[in-house]
Structure formats: structure tokens, C-alpha cells
Protein backbone atom coordinates (compact mmCIF):
# COMPACT_ATOMS: atom_id res chain seq x y z
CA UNK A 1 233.57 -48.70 59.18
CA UNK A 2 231.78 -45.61 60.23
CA UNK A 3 234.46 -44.21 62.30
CA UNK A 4 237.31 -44.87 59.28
CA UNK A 5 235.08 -44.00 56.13
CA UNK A 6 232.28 -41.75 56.73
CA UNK A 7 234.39 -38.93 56.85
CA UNK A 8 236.05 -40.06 53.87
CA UNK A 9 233.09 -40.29 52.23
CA UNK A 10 231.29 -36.95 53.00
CA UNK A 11 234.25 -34.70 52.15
CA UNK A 12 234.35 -36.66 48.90
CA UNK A 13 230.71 -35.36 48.71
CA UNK A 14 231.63 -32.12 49.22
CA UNK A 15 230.82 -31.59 53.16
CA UNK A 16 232.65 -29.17 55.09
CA UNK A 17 234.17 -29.61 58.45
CA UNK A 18 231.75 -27.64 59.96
CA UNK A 19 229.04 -29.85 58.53
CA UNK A 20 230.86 -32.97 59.41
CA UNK A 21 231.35 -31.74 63.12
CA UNK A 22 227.38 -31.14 63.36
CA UNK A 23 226.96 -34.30 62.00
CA UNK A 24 229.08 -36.38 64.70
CA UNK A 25 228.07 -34.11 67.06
CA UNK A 26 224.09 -35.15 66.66
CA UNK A 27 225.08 -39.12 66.89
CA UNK A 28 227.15 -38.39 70.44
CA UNK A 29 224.03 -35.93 71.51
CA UNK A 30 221.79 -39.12 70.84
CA UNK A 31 224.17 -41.17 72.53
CA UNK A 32 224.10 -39.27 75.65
CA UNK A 33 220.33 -38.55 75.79
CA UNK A 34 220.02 -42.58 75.66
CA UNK A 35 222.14 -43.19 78.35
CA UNK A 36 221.16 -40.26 80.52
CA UNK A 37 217.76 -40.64 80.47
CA UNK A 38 216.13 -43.18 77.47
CA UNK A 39 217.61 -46.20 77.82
CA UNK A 40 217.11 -47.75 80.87
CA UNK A 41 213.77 -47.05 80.85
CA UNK A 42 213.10 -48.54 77.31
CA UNK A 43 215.20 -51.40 78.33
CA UNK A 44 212.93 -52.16 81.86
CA UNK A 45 209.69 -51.44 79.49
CA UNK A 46 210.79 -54.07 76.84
CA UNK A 47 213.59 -56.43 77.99
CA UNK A 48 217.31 -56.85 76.33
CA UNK A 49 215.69 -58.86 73.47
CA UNK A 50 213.68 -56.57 72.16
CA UNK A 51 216.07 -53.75 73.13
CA UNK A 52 219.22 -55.49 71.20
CA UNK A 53 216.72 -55.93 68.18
CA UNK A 54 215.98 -52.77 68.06
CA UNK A 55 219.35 -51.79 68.29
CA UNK A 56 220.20 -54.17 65.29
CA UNK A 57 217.51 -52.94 62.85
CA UNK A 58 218.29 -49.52 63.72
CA UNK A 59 222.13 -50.32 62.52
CA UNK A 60 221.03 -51.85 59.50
CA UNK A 61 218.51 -48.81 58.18
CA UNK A 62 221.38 -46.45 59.63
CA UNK A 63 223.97 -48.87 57.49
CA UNK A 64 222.11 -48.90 54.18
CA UNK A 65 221.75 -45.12 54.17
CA UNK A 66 224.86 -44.34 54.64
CA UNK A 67 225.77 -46.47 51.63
CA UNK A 68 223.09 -44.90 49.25
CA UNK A 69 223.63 -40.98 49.89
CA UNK A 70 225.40 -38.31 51.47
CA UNK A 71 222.17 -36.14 50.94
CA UNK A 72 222.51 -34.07 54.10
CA UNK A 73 218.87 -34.42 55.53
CA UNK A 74 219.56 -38.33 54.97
CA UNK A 75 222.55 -38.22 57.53
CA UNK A 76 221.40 -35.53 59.86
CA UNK A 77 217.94 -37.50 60.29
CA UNK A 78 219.96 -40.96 60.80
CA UNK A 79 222.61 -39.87 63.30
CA UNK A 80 220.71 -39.81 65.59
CA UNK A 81 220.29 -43.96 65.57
CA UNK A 82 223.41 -44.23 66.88
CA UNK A 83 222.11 -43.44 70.68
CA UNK A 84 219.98 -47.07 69.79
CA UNK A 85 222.65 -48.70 67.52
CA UNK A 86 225.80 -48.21 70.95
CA UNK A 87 224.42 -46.83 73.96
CA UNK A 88 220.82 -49.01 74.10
CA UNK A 89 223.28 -51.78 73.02
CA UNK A 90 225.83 -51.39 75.46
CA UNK A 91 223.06 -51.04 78.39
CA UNK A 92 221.74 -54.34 77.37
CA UNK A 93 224.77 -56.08 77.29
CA UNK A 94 225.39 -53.98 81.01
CA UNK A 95 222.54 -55.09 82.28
CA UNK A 96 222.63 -59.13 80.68
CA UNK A 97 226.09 -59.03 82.34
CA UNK A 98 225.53 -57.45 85.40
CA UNK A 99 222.69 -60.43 86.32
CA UNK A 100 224.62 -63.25 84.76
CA UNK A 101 228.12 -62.44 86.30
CA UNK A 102 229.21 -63.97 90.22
CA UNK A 103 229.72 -61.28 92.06
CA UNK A 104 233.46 -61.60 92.51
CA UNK A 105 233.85 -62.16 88.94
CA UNK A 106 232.34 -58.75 87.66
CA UNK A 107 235.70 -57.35 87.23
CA UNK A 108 236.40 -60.44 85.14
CA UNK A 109 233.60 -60.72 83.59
CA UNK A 110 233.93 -56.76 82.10
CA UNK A 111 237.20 -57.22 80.87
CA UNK A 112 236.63 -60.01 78.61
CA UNK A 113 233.42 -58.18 77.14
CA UNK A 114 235.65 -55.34 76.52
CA UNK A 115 238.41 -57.44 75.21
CA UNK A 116 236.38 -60.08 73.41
CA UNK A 117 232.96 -58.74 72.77
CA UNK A 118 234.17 -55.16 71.93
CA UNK A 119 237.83 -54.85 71.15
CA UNK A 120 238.12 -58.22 69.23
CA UNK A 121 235.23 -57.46 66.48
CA UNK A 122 235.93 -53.99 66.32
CA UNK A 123 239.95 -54.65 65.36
CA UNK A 124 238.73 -57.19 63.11
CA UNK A 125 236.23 -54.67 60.98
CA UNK A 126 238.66 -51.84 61.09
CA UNK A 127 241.09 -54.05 59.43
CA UNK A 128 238.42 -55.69 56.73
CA UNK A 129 236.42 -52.20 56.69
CA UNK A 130 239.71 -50.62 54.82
CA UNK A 131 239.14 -53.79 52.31
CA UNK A 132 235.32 -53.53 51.87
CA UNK A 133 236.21 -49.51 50.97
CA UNK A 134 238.94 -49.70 48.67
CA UNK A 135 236.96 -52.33 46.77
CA UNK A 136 233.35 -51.45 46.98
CA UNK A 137 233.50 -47.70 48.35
CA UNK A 138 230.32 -46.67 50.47
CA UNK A 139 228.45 -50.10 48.95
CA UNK A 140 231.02 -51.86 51.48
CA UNK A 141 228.17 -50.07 54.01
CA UNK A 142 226.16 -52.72 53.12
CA UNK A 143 228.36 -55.40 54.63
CA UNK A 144 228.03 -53.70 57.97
CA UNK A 145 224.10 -53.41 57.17
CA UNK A 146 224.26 -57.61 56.31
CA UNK A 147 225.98 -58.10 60.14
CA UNK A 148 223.35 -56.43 62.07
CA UNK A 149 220.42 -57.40 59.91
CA UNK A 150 222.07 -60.42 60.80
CA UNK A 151 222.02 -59.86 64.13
CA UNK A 152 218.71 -59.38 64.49
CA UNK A 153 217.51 -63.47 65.24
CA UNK A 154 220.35 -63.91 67.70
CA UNK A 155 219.14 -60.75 69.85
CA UNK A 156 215.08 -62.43 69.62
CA UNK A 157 216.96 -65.62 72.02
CA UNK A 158 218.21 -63.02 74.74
CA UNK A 159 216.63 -63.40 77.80
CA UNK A 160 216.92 -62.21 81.60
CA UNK A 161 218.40 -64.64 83.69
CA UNK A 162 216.00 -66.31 86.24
């Protein structure tokens, strides 16, 4: 829903491109500086359950922001999450994969997570996010801030294999 409506929804508020570029531009810097140089570290320190938790909550604040303002300190000071909502993510799933995979089925084992675990939910909430925003506006936010709140339990029961 991000990628489809935020825009949307800060030039409705009267954001200029410029402003908008910044904006994205601070959530890919954050994703970067996880993956270069946070995230693997965090993730050895506390383990893919407490990493994908963290990722979750951090969604969910990010998620109920965006649906309550488009005050400009508000979204430059949660961008930022996004380096813990996908790239922290996407190294725990990496690394939960990576040790639960055969060897000759890492290939395999890849595509399906990118099929099925990525491609598969995101279709799905690009299609219902258009719904949730024609009918609610920016309170559909809150739907995405209900998934990873829910979300939250599930990612306590990840463990490292043995």
C-alpha cells in the first residue's frame, strides 16, 4: 500500500516532488545502511525471532503513522523504519532459508520464497490496497498496521535450525 498510496497521499497534502524524493530517498538510505552494515550483526546479536519482531512492530508504528498525518517531521523521522520493516526482514528470512534449505535445493528453495512468500502477498495487497484506499483513504493504513501487528506472535516461534 505504501508503494501505490503514499504518494497519493502526500501530494494530496500538499508535498512537493522534491519533498517526496527526500522522503523515499531516506527509507532506501536506511535500507542500504541495514544491509551494508546493521543487519547482520543485529541479526547474530539477537536471532531471526527477535529480529522478524522487531521488524513487525516497526511496520506497524511506521503503518499507523502514516495513516494519522502527513506532518513532515512524522514521515521524515519514520522512513527510516523501513531499513527494519524489508532489509532486517529479508536477512532473516536469508538467513532461516539459507540453514533450512538442502544444498542442491537452494535455487529451489529461493524461487518459491520469491514467488510465494514475496510475489504472492504482495500482488494480493496491491490489488486489495486500491480497495482499502478508495474506501477508507489513508485509515486503510491501518489494515497494513493490523497484518504486521499481527505478525508479531508468529515471528516469537522462529527459531534457528539445529
Amino acid at each position: 500500500m505504501h508503494d501505490s498510496f503514499a504518494v497519493i497521499r502526500w501530494e494530496a497534502a500538499g508535498i512537493g516532488p522534491n519533498t517526496i524524493g527526500a522522503l523515499w530517498s531516506m527509507s532506501v538510505a536506511a535500507e542500504v545502511v541495514v544491509f551494508l552494515f546493521i543487519g547482520r550483526p543485529l541479526l547474530d546479536r539477537i536471532g531471526p525471532a527477535h529480529a522478524a519482531m522487531i521488524a513487525a512492530a516497526a511496520g506497524a508504528l511506521r503503518w499507523v503513522i502514516m495513516a494519522e498525518t502527513t506532518w513532515l517531521p512524522a514521515l521524515a523521522a519514520i522512513q527510516p523504519l523501513h531499513g527494519l520493516t524489508f532489509a532486517l526482514l529479508h536477512l532473516t528470512c536469508m538467513r532461516l532459508l539459507a540453514q533450512c534449505a538442502p544444498r542442491h535445493l537452494e535455487a529451489t528453495t529461493l524461487t518459491v520464497y520469491g514467488t510465494v512468500g514475496i510475489g504472492l502477498p504482495t500482488a494480493l495487497l496491491i490489488i486489495g490496497s486500491g480497495q482499502l484506499y478508495s474506501h477508507f483513504g489513508a485509515k486503510g493504513f491501518f489494515v497494513m498496521a493490523a497484518l504486521c501487528a499481527v505478525a508479531v506472535p508468529f515471528a516469537r516461534t522462529l527459531r534457528e535450525p539445529s
